[in-house]
PDB file of N, CA and C in Angstrom:
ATOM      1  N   UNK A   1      -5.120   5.002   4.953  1.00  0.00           N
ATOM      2  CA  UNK A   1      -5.396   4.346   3.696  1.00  0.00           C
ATOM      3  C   UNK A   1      -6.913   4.302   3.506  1.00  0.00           C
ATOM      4  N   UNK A   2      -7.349   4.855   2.647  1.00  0.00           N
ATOM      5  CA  UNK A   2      -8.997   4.900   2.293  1.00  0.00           C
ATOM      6  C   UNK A   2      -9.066   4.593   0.312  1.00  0.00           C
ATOM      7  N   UNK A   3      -9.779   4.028  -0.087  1.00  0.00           N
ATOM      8  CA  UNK A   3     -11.051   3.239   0.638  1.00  0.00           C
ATOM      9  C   UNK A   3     -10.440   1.707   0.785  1.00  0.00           C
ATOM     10  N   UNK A   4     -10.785   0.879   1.758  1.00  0.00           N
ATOM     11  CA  UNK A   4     -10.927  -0.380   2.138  1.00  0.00           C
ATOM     12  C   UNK A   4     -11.722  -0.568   2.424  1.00  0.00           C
ATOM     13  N   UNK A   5     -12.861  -2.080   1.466  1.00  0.00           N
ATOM     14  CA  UNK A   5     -12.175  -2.461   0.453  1.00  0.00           C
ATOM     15  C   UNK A   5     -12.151  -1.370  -0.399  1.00  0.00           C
ATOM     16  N   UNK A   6     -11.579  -2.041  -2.094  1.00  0.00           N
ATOM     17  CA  UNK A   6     -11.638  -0.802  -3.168  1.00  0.00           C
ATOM     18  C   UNK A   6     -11.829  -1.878  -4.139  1.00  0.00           C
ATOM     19  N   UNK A   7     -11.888  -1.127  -5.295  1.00  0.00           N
ATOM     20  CA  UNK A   7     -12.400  -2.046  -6.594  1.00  0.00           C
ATOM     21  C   UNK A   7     -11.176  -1.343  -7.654  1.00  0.00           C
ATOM     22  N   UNK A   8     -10.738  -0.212  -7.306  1.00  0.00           N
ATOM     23  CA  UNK A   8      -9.818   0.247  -8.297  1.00  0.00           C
ATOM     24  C   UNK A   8      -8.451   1.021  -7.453  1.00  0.00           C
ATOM     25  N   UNK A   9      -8.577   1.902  -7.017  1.00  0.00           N
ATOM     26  CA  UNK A   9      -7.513   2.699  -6.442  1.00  0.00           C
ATOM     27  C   UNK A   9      -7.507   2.900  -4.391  1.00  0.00           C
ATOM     28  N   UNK A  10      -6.655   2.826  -4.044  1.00  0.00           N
ATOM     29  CA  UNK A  10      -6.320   2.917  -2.440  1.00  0.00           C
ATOM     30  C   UNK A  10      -5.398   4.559  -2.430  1.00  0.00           C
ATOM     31  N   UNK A  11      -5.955   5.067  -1.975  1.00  0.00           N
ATOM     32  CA  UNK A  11      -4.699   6.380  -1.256  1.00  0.00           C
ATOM     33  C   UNK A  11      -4.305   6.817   0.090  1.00  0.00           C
ATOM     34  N   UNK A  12      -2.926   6.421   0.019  1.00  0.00           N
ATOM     35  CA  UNK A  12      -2.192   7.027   1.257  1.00  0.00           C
ATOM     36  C   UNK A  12      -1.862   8.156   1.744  1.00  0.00           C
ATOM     37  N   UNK A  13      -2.096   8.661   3.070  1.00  0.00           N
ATOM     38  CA  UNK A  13      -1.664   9.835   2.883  1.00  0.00           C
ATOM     39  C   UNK A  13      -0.710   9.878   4.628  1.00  0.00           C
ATOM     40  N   UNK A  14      -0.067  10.569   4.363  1.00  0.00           N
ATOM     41  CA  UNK A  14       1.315  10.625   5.661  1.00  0.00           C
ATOM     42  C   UNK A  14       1.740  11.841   6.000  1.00  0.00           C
ATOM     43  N   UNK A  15       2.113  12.664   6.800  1.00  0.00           N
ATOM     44  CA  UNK A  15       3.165  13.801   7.715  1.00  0.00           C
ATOM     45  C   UNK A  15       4.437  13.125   7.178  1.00  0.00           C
ATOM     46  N   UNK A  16       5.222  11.882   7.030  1.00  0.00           N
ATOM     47  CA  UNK A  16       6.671  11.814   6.985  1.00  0.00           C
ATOM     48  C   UNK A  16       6.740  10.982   5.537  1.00  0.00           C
ATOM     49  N   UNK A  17       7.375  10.791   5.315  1.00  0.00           N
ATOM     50  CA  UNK A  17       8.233  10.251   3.786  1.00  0.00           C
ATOM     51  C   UNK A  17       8.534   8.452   4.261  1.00  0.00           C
ATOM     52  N   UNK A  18       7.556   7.663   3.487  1.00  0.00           N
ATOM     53  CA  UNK A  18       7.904   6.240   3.628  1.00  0.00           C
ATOM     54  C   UNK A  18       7.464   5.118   2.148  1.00  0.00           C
ATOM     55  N   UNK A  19       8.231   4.528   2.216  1.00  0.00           N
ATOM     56  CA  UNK A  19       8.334   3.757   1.025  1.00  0.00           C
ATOM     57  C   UNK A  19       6.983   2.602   1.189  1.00  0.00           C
ATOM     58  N   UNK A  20       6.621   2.329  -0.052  1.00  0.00           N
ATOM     59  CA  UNK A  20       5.678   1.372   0.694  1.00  0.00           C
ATOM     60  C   UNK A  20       6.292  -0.322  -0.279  1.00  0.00           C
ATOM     61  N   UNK A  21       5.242  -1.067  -0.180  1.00  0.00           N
ATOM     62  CA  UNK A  21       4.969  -2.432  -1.339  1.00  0.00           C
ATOM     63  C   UNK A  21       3.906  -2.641  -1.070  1.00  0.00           C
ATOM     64  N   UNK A  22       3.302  -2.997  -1.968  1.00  0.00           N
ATOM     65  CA  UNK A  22       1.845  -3.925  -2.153  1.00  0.00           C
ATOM     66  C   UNK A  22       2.688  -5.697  -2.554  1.00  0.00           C
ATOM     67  N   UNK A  23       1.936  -6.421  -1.615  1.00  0.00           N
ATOM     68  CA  UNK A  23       2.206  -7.539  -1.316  1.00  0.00           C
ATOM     69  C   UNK A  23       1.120  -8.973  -1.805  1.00  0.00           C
ATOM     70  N   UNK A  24       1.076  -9.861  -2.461  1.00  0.00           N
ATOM     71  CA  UNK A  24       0.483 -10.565  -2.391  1.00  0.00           C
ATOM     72  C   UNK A  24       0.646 -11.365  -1.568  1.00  0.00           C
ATOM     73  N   UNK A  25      -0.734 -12.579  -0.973  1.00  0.00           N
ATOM     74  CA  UNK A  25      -0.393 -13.792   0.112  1.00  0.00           C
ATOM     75  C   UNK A  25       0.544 -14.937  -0.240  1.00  0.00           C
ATOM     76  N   UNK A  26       1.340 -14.977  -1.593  1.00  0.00           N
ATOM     77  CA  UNK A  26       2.101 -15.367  -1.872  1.00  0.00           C
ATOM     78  C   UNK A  26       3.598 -14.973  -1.261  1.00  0.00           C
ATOM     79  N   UNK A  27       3.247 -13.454  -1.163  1.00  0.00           N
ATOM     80  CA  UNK A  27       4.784 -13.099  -0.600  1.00  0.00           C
ATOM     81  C   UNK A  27       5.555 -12.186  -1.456  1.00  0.00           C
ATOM     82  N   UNK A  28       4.742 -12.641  -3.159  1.00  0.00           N
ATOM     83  CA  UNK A  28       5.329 -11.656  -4.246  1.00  0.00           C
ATOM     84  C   UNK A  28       4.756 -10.348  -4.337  1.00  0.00           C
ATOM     85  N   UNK A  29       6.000  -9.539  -4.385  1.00  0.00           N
ATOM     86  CA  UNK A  29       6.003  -7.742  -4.518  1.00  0.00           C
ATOM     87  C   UNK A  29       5.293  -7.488  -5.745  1.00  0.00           C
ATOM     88  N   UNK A  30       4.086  -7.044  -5.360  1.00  0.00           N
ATOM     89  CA  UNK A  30       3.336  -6.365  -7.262  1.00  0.00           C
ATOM     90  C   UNK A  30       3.788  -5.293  -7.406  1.00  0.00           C
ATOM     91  N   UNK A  31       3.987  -4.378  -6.544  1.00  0.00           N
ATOM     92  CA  UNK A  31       4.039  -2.499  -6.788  1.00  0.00           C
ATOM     93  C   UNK A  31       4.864  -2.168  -5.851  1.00  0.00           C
ATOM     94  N   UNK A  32       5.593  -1.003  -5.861  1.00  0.00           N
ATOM     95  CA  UNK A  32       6.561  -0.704  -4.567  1.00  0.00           C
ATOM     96  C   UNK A  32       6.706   0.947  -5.111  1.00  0.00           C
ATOM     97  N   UNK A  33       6.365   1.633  -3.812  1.00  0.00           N
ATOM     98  CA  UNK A  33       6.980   3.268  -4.613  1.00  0.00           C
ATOM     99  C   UNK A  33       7.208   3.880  -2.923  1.00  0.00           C
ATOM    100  N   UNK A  34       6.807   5.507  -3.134  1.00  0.00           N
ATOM    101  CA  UNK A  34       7.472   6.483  -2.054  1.00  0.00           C
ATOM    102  C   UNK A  34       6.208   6.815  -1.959  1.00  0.00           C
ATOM    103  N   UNK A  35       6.325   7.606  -0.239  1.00  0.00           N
ATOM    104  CA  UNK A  35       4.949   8.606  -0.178  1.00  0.00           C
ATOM    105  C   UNK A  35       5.925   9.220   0.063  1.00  0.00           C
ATOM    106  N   UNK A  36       5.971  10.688  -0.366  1.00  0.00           N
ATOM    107  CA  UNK A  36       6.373  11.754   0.359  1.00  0.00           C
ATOM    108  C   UNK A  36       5.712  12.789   0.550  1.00  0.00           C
ATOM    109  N   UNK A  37       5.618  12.942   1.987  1.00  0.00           N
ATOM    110  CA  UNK A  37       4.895  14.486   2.491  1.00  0.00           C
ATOM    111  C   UNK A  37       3.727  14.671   1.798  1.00  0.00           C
ATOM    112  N   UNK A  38       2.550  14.020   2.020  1.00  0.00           N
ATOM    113  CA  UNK A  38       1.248  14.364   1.561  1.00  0.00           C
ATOM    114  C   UNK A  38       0.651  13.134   0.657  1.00  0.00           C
ATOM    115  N   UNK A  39      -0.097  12.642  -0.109  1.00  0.00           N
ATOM    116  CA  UNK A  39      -1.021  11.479  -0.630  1.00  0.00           C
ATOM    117  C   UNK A  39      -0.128  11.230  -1.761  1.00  0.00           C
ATOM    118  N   UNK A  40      -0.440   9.539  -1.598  1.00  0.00           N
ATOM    119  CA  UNK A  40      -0.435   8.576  -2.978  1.00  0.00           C
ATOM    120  C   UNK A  40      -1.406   8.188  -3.360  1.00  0.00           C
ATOM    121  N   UNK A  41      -1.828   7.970  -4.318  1.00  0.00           N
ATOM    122  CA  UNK A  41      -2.647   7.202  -5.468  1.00  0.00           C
ATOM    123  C   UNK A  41      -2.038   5.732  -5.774  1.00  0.00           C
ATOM    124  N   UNK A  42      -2.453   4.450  -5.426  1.00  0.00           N
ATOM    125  CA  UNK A  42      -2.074   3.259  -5.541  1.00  0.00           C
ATOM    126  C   UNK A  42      -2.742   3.083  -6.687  1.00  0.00           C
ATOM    127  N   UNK A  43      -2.995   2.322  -7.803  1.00  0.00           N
ATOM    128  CA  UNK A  43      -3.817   1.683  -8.834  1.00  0.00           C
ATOM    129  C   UNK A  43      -3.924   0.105  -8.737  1.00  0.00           C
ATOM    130  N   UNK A  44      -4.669  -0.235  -7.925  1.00  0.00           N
ATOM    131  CA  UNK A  44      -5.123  -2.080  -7.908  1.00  0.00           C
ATOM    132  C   UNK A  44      -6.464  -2.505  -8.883  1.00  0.00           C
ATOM    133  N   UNK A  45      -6.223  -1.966  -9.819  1.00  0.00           N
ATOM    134  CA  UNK A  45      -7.811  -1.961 -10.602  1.00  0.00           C
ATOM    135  C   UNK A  45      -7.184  -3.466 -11.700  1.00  0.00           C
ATOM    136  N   UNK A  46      -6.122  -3.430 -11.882  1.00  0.00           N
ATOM    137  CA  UNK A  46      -5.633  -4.854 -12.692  1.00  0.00           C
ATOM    138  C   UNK A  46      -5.489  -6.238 -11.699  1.00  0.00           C
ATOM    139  N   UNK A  47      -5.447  -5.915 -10.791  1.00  0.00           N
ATOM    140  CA  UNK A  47      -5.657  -6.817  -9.627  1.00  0.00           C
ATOM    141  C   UNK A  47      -6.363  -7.722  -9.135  1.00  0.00           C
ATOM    142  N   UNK A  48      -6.292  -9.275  -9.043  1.00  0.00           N
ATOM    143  CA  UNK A  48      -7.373  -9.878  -9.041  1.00  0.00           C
ATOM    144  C   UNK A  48      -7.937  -9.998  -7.701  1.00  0.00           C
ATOM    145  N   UNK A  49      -9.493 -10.142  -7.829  1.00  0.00           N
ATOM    146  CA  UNK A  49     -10.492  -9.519  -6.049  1.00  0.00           C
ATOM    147  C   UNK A  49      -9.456 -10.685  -5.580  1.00  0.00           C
ATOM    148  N   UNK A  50      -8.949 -10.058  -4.229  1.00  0.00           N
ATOM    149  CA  UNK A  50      -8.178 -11.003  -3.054  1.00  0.00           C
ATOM    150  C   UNK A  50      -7.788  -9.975  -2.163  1.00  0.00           C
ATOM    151  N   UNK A  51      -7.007 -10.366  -0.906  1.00  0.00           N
ATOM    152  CA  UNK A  51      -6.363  -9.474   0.414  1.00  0.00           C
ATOM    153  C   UNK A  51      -4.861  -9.518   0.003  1.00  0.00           C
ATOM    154  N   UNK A  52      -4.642  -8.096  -0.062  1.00  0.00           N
ATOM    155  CA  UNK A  52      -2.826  -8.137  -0.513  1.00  0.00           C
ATOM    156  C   UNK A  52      -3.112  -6.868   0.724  1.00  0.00           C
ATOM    157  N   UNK A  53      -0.999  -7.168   1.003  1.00  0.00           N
ATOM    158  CA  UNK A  53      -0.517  -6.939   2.385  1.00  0.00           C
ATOM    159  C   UNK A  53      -0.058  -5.454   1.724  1.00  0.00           C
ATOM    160  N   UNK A  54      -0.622  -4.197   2.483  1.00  0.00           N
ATOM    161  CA  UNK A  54       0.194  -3.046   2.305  1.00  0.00           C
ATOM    162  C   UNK A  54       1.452  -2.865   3.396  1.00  0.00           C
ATOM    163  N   UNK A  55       2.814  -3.074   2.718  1.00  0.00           N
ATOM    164  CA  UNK A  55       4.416  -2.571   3.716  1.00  0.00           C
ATOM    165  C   UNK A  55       4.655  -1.567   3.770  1.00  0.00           C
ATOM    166  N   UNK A  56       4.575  -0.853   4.932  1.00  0.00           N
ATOM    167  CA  UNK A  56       4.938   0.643   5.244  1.00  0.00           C
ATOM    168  C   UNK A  56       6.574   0.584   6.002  1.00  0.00           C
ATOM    169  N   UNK A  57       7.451   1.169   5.519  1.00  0.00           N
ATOM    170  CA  UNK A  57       8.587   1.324   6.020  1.00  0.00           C
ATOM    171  C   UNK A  57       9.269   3.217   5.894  1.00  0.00           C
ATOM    172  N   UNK A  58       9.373   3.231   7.145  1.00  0.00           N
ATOM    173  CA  UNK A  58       9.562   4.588   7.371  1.00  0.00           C
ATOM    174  C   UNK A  58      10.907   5.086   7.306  1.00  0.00           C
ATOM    175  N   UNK A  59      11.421   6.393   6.695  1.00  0.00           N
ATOM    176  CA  UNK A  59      12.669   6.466   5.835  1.00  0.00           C
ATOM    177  C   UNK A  59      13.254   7.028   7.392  1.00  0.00           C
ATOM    178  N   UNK A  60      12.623   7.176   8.718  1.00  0.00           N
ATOM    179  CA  UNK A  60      12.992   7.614   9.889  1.00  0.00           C
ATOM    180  C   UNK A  60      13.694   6.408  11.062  1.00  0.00           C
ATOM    181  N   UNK A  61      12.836   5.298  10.317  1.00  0.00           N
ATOM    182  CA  UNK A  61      13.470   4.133  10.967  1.00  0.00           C
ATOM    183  C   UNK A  61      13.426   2.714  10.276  1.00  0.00           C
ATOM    184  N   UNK A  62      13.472   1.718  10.934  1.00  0.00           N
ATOM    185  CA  UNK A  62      13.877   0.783  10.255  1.00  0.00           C
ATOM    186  C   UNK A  62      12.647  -0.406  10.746  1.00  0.00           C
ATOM    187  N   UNK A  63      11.382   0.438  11.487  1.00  0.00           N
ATOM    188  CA  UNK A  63      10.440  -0.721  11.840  1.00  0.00           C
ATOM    189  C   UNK A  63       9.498  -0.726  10.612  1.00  0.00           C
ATOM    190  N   UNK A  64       8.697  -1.727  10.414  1.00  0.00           N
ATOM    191  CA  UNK A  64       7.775  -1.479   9.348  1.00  0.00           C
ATOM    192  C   UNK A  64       6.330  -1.902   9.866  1.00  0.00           C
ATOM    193  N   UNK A  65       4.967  -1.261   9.447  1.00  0.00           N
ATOM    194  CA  UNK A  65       3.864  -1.655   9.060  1.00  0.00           C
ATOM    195  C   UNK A  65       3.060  -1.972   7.958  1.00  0.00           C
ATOM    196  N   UNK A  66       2.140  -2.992   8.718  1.00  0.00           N
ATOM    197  CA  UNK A  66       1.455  -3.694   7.613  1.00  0.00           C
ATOM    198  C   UNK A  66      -0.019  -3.445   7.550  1.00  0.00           C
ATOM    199  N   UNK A  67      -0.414  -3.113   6.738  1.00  0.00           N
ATOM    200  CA  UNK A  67      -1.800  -3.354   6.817  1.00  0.00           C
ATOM    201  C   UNK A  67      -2.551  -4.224   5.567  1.00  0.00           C
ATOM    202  N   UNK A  68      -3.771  -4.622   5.843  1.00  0.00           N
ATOM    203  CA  UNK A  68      -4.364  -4.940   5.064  1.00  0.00           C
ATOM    204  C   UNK A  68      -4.982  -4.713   3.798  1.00  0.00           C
ATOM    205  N   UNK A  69      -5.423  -4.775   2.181  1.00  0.00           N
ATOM    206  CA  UNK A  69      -5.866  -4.201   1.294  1.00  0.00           C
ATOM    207  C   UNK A  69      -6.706  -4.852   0.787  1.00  0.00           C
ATOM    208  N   UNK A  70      -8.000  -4.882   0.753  1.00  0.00           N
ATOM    209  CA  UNK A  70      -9.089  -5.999   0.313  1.00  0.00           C
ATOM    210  C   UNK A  70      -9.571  -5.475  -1.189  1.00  0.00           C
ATOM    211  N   UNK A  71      -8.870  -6.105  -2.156  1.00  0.00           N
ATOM    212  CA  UNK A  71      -9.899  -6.035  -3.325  1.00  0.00           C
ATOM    213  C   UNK A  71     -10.768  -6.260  -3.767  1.00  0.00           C
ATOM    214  N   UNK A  72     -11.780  -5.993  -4.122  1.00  0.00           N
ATOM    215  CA  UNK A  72     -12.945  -6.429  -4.768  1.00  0.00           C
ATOM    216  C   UNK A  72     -13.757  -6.257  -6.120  1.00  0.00           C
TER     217      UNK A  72
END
């Protein structure tokens, strides 16, 4: 995931096919889509500056990661 922080857009990029969410510290789902096989383009530019949780869940299994997304 590059750039962290960002002021407008985050992109993912992966080898396997996984769904993601962008998360607020509330807990509420803002965005949710697919990576498949090669980069996403996220858009957090409507987003107010704060730390929302990126959910990585892999269509290979059923564990998930989290990382961090710092807006600014």
């Amino acid at each position: 995931m590059f750039p962290n922080p960002t002021a407008d857009y985050v992109y993912l990029k992966a080898e396997d096919n996984f769904f993601f969410k962008i998360i607020d510290l509330t807990g509420k789902v803002l965005n949710e889509g697919q990576l498949i096989n090669g980069q996403t383009k996220i858009n957090l530019s409507d987003y107010e500056d704060s730390i929302y949780l990126l959910e990585l869940v892999s269509k290979k299994s059923i564990n998930k990661k989290y990382m961090k997304i710092t807006k600014q």
